[in-house]
PDB file of N, CA and C in Angstrom:
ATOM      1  N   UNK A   1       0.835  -1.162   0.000  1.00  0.00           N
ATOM      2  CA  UNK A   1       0.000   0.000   0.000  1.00  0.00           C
ATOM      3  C   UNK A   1       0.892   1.240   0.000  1.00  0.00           C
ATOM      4  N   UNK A   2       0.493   2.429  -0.692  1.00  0.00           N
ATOM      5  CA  UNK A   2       1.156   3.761  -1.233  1.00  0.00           C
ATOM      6  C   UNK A   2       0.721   4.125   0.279  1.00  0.00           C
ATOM      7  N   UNK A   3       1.579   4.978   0.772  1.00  0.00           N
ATOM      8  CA  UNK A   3       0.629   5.672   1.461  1.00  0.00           C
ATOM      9  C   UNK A   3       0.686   7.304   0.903  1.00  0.00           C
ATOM     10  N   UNK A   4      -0.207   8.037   1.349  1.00  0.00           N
ATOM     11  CA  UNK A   4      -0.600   9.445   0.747  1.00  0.00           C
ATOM     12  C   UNK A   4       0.242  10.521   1.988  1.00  0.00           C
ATOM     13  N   UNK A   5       0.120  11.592   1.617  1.00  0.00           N
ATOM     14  CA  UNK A   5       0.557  12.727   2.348  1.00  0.00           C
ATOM     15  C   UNK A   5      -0.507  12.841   3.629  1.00  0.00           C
ATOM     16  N   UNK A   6      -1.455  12.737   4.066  1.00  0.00           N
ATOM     17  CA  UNK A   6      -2.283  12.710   4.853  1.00  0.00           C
ATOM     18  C   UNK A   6      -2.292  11.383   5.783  1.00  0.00           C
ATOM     19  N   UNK A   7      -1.771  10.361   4.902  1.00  0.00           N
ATOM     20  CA  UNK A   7      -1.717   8.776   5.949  1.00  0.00           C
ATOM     21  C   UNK A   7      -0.093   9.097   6.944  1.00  0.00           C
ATOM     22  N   UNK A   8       1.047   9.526   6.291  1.00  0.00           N
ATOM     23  CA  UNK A   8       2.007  10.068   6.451  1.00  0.00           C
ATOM     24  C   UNK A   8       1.901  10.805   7.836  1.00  0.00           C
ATOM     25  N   UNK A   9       1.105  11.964   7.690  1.00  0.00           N
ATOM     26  CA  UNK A   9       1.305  13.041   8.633  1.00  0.00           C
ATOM     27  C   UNK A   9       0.573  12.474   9.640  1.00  0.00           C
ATOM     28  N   UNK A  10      -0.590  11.639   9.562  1.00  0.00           N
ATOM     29  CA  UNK A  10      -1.195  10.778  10.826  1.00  0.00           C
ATOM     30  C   UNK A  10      -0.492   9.862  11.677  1.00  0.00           C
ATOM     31  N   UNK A  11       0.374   9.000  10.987  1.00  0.00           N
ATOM     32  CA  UNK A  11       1.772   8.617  11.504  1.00  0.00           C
ATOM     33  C   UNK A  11       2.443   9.265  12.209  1.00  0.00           C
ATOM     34  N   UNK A  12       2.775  10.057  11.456  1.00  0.00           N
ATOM     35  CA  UNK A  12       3.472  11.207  12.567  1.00  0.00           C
ATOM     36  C   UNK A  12       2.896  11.143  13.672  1.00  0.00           C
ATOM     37  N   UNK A  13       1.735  12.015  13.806  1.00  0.00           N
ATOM     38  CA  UNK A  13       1.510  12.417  14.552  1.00  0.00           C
ATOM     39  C   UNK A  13       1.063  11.192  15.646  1.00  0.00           C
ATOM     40  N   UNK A  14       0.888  10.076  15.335  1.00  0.00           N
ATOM     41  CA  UNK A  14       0.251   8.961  16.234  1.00  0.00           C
ATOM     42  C   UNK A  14       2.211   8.640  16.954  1.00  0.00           C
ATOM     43  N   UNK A  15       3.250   8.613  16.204  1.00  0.00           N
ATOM     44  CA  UNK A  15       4.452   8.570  16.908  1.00  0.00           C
ATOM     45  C   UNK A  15       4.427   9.566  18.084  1.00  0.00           C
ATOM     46  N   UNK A  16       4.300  10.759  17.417  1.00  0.00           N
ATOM     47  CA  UNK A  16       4.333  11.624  18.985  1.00  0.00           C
ATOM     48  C   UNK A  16       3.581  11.283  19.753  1.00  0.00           C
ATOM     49  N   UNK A  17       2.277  10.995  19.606  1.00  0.00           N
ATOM     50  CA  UNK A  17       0.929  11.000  20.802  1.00  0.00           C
ATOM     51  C   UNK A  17       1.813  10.004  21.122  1.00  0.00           C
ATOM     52  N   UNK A  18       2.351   8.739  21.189  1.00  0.00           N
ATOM     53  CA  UNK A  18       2.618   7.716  21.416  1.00  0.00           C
ATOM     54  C   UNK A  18       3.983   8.011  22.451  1.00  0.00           C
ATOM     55  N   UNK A  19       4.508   8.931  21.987  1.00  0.00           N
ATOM     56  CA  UNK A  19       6.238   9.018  22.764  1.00  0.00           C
ATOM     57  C   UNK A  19       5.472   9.779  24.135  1.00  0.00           C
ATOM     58  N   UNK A  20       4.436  10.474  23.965  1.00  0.00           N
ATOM     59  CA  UNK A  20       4.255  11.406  24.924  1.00  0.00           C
ATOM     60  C   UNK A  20       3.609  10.545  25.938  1.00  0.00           C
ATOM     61  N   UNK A  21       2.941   9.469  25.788  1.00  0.00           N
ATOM     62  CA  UNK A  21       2.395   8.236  26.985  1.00  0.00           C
ATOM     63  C   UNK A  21       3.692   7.217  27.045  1.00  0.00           C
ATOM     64  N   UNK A  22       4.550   7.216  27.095  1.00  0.00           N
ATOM     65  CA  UNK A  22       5.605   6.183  27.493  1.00  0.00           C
ATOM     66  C   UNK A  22       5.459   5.908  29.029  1.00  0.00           C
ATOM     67  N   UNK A  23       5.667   6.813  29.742  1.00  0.00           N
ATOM     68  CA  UNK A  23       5.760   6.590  31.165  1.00  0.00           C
ATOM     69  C   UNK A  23       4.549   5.987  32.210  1.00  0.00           C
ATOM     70  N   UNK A  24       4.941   4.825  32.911  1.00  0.00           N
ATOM     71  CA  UNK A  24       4.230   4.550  33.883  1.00  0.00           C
ATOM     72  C   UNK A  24       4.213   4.944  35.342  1.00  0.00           C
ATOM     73  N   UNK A  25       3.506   4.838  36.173  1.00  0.00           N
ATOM     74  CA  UNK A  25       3.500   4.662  37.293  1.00  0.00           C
ATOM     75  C   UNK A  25       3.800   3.089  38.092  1.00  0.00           C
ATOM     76  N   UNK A  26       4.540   2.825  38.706  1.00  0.00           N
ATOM     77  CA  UNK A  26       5.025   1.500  39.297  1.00  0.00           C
ATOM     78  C   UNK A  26       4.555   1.886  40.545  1.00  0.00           C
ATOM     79  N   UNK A  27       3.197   0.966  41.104  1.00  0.00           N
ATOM     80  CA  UNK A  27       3.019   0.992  42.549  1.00  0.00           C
ATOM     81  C   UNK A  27       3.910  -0.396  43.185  1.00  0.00           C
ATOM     82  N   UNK A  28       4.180  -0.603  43.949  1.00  0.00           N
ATOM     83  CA  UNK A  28       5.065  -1.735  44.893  1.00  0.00           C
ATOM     84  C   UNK A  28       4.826  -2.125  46.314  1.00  0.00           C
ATOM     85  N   UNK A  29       4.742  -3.387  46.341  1.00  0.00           N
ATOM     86  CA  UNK A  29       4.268  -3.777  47.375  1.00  0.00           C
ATOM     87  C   UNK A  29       4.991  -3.886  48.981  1.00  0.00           C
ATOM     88  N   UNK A  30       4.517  -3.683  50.325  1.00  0.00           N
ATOM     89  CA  UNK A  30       5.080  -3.333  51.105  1.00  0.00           C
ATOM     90  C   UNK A  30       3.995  -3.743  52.095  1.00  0.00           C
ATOM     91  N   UNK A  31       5.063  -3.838  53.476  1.00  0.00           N
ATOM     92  CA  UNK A  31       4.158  -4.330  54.607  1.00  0.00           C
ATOM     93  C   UNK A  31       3.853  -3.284  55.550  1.00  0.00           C
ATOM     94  N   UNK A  32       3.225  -2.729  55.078  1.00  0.00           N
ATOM     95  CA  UNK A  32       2.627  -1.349  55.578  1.00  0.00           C
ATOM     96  C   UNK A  32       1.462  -0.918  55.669  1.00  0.00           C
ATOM     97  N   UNK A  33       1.172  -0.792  54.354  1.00  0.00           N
ATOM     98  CA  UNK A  33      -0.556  -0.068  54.157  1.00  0.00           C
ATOM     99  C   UNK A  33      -1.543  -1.338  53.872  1.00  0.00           C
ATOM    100  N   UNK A  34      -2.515  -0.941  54.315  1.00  0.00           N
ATOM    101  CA  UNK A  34      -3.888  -1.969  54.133  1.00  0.00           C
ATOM    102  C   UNK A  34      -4.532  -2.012  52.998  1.00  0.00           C
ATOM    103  N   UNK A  35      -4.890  -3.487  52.541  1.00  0.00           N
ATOM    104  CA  UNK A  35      -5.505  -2.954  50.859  1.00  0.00           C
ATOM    105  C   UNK A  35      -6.322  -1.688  51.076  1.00  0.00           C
ATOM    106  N   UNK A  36      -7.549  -1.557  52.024  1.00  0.00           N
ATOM    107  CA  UNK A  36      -8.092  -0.258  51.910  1.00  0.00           C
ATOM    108  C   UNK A  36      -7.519   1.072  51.362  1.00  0.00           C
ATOM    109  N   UNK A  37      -6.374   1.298  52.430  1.00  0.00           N
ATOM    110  CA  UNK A  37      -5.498   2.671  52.169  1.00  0.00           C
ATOM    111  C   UNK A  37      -5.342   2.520  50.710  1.00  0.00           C
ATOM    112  N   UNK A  38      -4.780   1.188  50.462  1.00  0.00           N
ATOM    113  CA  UNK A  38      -3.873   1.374  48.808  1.00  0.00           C
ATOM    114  C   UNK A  38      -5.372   1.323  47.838  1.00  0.00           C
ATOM    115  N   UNK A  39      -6.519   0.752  48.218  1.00  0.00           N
ATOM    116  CA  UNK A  39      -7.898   1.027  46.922  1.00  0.00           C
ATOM    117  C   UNK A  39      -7.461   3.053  47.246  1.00  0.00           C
ATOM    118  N   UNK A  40      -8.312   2.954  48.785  1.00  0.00           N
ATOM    119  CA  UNK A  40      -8.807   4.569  48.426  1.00  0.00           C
ATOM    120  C   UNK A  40      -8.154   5.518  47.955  1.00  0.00           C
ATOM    121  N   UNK A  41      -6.761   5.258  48.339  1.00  0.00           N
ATOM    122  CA  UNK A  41      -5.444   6.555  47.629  1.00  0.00           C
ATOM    123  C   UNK A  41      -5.713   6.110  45.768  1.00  0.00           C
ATOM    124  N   UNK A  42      -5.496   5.169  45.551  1.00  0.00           N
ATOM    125  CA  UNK A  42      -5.517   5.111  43.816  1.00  0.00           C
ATOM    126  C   UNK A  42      -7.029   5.625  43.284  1.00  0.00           C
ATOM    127  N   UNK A  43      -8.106   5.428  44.233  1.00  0.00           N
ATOM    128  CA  UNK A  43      -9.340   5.966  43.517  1.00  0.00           C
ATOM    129  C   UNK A  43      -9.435   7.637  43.629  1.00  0.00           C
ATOM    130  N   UNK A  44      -8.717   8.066  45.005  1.00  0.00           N
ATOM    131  CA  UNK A  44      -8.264   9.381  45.009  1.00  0.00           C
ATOM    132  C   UNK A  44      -7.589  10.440  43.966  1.00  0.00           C
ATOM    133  N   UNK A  45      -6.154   9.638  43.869  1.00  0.00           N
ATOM    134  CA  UNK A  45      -5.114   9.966  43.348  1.00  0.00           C
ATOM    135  C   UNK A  45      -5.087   9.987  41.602  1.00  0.00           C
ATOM    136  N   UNK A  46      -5.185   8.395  41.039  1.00  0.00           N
ATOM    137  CA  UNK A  46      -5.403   8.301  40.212  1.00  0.00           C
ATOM    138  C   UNK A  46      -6.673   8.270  39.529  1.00  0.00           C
ATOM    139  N   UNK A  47      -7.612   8.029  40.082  1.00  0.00           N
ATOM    140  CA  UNK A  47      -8.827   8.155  39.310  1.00  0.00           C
ATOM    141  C   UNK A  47      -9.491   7.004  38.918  1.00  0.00           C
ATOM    142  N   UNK A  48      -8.912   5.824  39.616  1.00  0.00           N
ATOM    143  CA  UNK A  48      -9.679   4.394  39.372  1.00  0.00           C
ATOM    144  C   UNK A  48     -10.960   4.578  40.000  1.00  0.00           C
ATOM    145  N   UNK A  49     -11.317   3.227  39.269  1.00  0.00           N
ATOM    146  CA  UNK A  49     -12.130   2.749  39.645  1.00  0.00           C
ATOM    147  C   UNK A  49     -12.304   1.752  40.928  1.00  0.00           C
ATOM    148  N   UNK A  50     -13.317   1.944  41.429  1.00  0.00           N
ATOM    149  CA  UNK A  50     -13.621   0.598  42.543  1.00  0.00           C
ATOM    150  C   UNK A  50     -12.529  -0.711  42.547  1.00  0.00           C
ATOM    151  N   UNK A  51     -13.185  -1.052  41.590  1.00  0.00           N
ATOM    152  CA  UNK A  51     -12.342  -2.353  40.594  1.00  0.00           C
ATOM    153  C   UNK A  51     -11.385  -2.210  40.328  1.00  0.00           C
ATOM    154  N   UNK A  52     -10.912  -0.934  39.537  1.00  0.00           N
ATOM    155  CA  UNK A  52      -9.433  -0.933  39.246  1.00  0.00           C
ATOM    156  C   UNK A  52      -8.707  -1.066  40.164  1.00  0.00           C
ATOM    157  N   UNK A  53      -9.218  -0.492  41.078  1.00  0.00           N
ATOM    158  CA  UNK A  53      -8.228  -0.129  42.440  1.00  0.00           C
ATOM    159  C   UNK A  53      -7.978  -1.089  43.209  1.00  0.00           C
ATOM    160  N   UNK A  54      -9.196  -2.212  43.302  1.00  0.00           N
ATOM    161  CA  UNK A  54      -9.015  -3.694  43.753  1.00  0.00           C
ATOM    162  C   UNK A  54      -8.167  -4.787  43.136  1.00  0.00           C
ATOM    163  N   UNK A  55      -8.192  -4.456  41.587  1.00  0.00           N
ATOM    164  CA  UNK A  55      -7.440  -5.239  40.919  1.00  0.00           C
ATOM    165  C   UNK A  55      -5.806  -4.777  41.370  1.00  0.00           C
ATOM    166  N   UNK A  56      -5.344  -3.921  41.243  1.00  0.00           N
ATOM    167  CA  UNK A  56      -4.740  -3.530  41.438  1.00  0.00           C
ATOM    168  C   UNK A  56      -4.021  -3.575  42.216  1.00  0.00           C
ATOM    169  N   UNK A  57      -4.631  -3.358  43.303  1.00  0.00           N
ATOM    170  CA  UNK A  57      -4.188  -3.609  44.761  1.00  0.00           C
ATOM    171  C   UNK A  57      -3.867  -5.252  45.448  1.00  0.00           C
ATOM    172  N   UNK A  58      -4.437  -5.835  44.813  1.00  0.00           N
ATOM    173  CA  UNK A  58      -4.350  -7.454  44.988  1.00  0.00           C
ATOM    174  C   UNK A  58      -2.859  -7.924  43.361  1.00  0.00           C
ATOM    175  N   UNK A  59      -2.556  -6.867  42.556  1.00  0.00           N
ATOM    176  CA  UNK A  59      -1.444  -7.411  41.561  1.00  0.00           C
ATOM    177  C   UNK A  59      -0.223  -7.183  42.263  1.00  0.00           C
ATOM    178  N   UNK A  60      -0.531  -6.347  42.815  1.00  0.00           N
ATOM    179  CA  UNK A  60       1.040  -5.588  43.840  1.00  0.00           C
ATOM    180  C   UNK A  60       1.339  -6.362  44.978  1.00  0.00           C
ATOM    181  N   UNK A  61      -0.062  -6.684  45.733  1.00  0.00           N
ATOM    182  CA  UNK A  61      -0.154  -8.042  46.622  1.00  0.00           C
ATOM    183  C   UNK A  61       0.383  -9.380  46.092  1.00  0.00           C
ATOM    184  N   UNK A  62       0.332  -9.550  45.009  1.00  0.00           N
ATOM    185  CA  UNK A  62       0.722 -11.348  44.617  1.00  0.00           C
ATOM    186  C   UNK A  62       1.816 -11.206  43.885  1.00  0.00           C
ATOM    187  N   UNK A  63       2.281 -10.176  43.122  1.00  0.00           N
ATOM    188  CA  UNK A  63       3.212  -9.989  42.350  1.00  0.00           C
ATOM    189  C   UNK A  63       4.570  -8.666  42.351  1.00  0.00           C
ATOM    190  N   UNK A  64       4.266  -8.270  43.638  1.00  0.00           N
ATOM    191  CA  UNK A  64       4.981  -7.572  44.231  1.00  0.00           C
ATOM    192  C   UNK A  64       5.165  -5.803  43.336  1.00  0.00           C
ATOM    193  N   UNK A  65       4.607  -5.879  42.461  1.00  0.00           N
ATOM    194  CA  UNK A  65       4.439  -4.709  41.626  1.00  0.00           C
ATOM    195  C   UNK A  65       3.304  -4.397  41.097  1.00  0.00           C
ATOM    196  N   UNK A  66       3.120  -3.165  39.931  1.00  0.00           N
ATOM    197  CA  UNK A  66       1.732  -3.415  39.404  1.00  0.00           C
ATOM    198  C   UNK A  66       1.911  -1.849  38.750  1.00  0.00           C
ATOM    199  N   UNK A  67       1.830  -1.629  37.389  1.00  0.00           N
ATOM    200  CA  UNK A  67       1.172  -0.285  36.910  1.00  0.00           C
ATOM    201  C   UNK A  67       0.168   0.175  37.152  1.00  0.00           C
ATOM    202  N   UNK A  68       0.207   1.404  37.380  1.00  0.00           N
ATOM    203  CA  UNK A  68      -1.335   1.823  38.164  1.00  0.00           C
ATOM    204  C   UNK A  68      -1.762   2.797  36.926  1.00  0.00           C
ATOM    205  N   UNK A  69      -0.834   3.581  36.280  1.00  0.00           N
ATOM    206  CA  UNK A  69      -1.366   4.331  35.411  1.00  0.00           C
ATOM    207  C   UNK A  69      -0.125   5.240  34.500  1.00  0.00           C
ATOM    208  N   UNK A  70      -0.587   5.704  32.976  1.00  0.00           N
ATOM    209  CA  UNK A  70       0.409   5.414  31.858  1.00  0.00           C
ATOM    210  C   UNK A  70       0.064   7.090  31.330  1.00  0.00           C
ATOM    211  N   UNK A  71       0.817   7.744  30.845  1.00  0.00           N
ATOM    212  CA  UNK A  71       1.068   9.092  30.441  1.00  0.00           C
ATOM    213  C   UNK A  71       2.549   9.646  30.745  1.00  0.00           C
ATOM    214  N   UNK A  72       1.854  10.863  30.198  1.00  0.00           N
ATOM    215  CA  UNK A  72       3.118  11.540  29.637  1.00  0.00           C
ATOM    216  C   UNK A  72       3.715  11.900  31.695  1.00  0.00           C
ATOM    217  N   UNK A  73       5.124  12.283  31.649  1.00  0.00           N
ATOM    218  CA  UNK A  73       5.982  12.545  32.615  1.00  0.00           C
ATOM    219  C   UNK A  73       4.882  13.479  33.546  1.00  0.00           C
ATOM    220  N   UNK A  74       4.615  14.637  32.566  1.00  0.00           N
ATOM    221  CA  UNK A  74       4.688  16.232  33.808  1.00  0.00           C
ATOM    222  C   UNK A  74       2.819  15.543  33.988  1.00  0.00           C
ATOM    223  N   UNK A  75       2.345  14.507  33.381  1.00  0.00           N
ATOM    224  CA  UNK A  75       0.464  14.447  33.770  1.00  0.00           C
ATOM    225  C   UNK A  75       1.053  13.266  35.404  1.00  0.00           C
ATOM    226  N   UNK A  76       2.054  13.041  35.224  1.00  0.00           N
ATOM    227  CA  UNK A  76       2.579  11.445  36.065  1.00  0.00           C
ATOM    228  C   UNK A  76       2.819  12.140  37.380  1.00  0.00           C
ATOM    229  N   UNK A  77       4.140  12.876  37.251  1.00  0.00           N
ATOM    230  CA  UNK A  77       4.400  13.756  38.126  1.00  0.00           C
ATOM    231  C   UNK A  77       3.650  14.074  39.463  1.00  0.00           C
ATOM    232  N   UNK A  78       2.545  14.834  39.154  1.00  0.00           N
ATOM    233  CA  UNK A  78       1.950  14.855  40.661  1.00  0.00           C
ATOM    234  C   UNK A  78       1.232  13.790  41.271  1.00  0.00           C
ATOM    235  N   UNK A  79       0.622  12.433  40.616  1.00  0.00           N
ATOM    236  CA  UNK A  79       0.223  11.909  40.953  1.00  0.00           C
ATOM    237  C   UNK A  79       1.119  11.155  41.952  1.00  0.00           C
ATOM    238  N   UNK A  80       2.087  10.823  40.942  1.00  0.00           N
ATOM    239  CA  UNK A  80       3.107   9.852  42.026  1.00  0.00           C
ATOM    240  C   UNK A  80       3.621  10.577  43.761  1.00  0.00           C
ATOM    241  N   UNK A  81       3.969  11.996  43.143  1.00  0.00           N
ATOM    242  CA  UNK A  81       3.726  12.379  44.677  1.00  0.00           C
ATOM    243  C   UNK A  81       2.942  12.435  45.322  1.00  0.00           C
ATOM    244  N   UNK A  82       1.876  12.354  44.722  1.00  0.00           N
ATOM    245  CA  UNK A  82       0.691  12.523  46.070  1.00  0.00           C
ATOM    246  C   UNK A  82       0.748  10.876  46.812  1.00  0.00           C
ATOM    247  N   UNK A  83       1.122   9.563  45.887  1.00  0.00           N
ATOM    248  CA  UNK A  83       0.964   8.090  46.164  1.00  0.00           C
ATOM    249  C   UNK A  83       2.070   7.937  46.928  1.00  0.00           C
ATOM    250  N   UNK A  84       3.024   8.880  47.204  1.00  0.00           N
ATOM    251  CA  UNK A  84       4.512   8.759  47.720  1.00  0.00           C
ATOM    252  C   UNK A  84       4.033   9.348  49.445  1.00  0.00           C
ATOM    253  N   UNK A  85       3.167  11.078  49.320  1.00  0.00           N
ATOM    254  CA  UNK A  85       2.897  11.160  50.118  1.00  0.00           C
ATOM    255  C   UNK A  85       1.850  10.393  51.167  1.00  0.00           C
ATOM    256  N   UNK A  86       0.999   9.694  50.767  1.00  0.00           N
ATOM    257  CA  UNK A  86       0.526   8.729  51.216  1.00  0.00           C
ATOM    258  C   UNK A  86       0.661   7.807  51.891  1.00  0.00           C
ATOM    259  N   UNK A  87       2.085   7.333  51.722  1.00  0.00           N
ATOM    260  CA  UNK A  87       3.240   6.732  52.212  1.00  0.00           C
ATOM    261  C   UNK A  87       3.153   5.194  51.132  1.00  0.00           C
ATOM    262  N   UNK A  88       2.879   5.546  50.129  1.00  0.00           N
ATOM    263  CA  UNK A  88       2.751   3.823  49.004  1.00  0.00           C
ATOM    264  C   UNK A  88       4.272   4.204  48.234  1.00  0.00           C
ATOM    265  N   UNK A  89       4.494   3.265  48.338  1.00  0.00           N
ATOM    266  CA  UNK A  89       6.133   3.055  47.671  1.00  0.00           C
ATOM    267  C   UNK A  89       5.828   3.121  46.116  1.00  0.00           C
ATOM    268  N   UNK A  90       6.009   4.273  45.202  1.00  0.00           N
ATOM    269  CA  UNK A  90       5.791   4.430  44.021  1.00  0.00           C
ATOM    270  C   UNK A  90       6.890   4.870  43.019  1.00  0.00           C
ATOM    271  N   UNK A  91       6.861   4.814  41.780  1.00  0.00           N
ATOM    272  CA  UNK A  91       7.859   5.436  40.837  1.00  0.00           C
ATOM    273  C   UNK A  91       7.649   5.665  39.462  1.00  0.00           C
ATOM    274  N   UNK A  92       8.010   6.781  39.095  1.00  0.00           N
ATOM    275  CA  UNK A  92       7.864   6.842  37.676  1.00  0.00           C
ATOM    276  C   UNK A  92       8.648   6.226  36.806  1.00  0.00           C
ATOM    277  N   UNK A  93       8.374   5.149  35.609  1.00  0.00           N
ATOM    278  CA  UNK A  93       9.562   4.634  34.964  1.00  0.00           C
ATOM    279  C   UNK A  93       9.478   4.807  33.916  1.00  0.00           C
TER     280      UNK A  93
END
């Protein structure tokens, strides 16, 4: 398939949208906080859901890690501090 000047520049532009969500959030598991704390801070913080936040909270539980949520650096940024201030062992990677 040819592609046209218009399929081209959509490319493009789907590379950037794409470079600009690279970064995750890494929540990590620790003998500290109660699943509760770790649902309500992510439904707080990040914006999950009920569910998400359960799923979630039980991946970090069995698997000692878990992405909580994917964007660009400076949208990542405050969230992770607020999950840091919280006291949840977090990182941007």
């Amino acid at each position: 398939m040819i592609l046209g000047t218009k399929e081209k520049i959509s490319e493009k532009h789907l590379s950037e949208t794409d470079l600009m969500h690279e970064n995750e959030i890494i929540l990590y598991n620790d003998d500290v906080n109660t699943f509760d704390h770790v649902i309500n801070t992510l439904i707080s913080v990040c914006d999950h859901t009920l569910e998400q936040a359960e799923q979630c909270s039980l991946i970090v539980h069995y698997k000692g890690k878990c992405s909580v949520k994917s964007g660009s650096y400076s949208d990542l940024k405050p969230m992770c501090t607020k999950l840091l201030q919280a006291g949840l062992s977090a990182e941007i990677v």
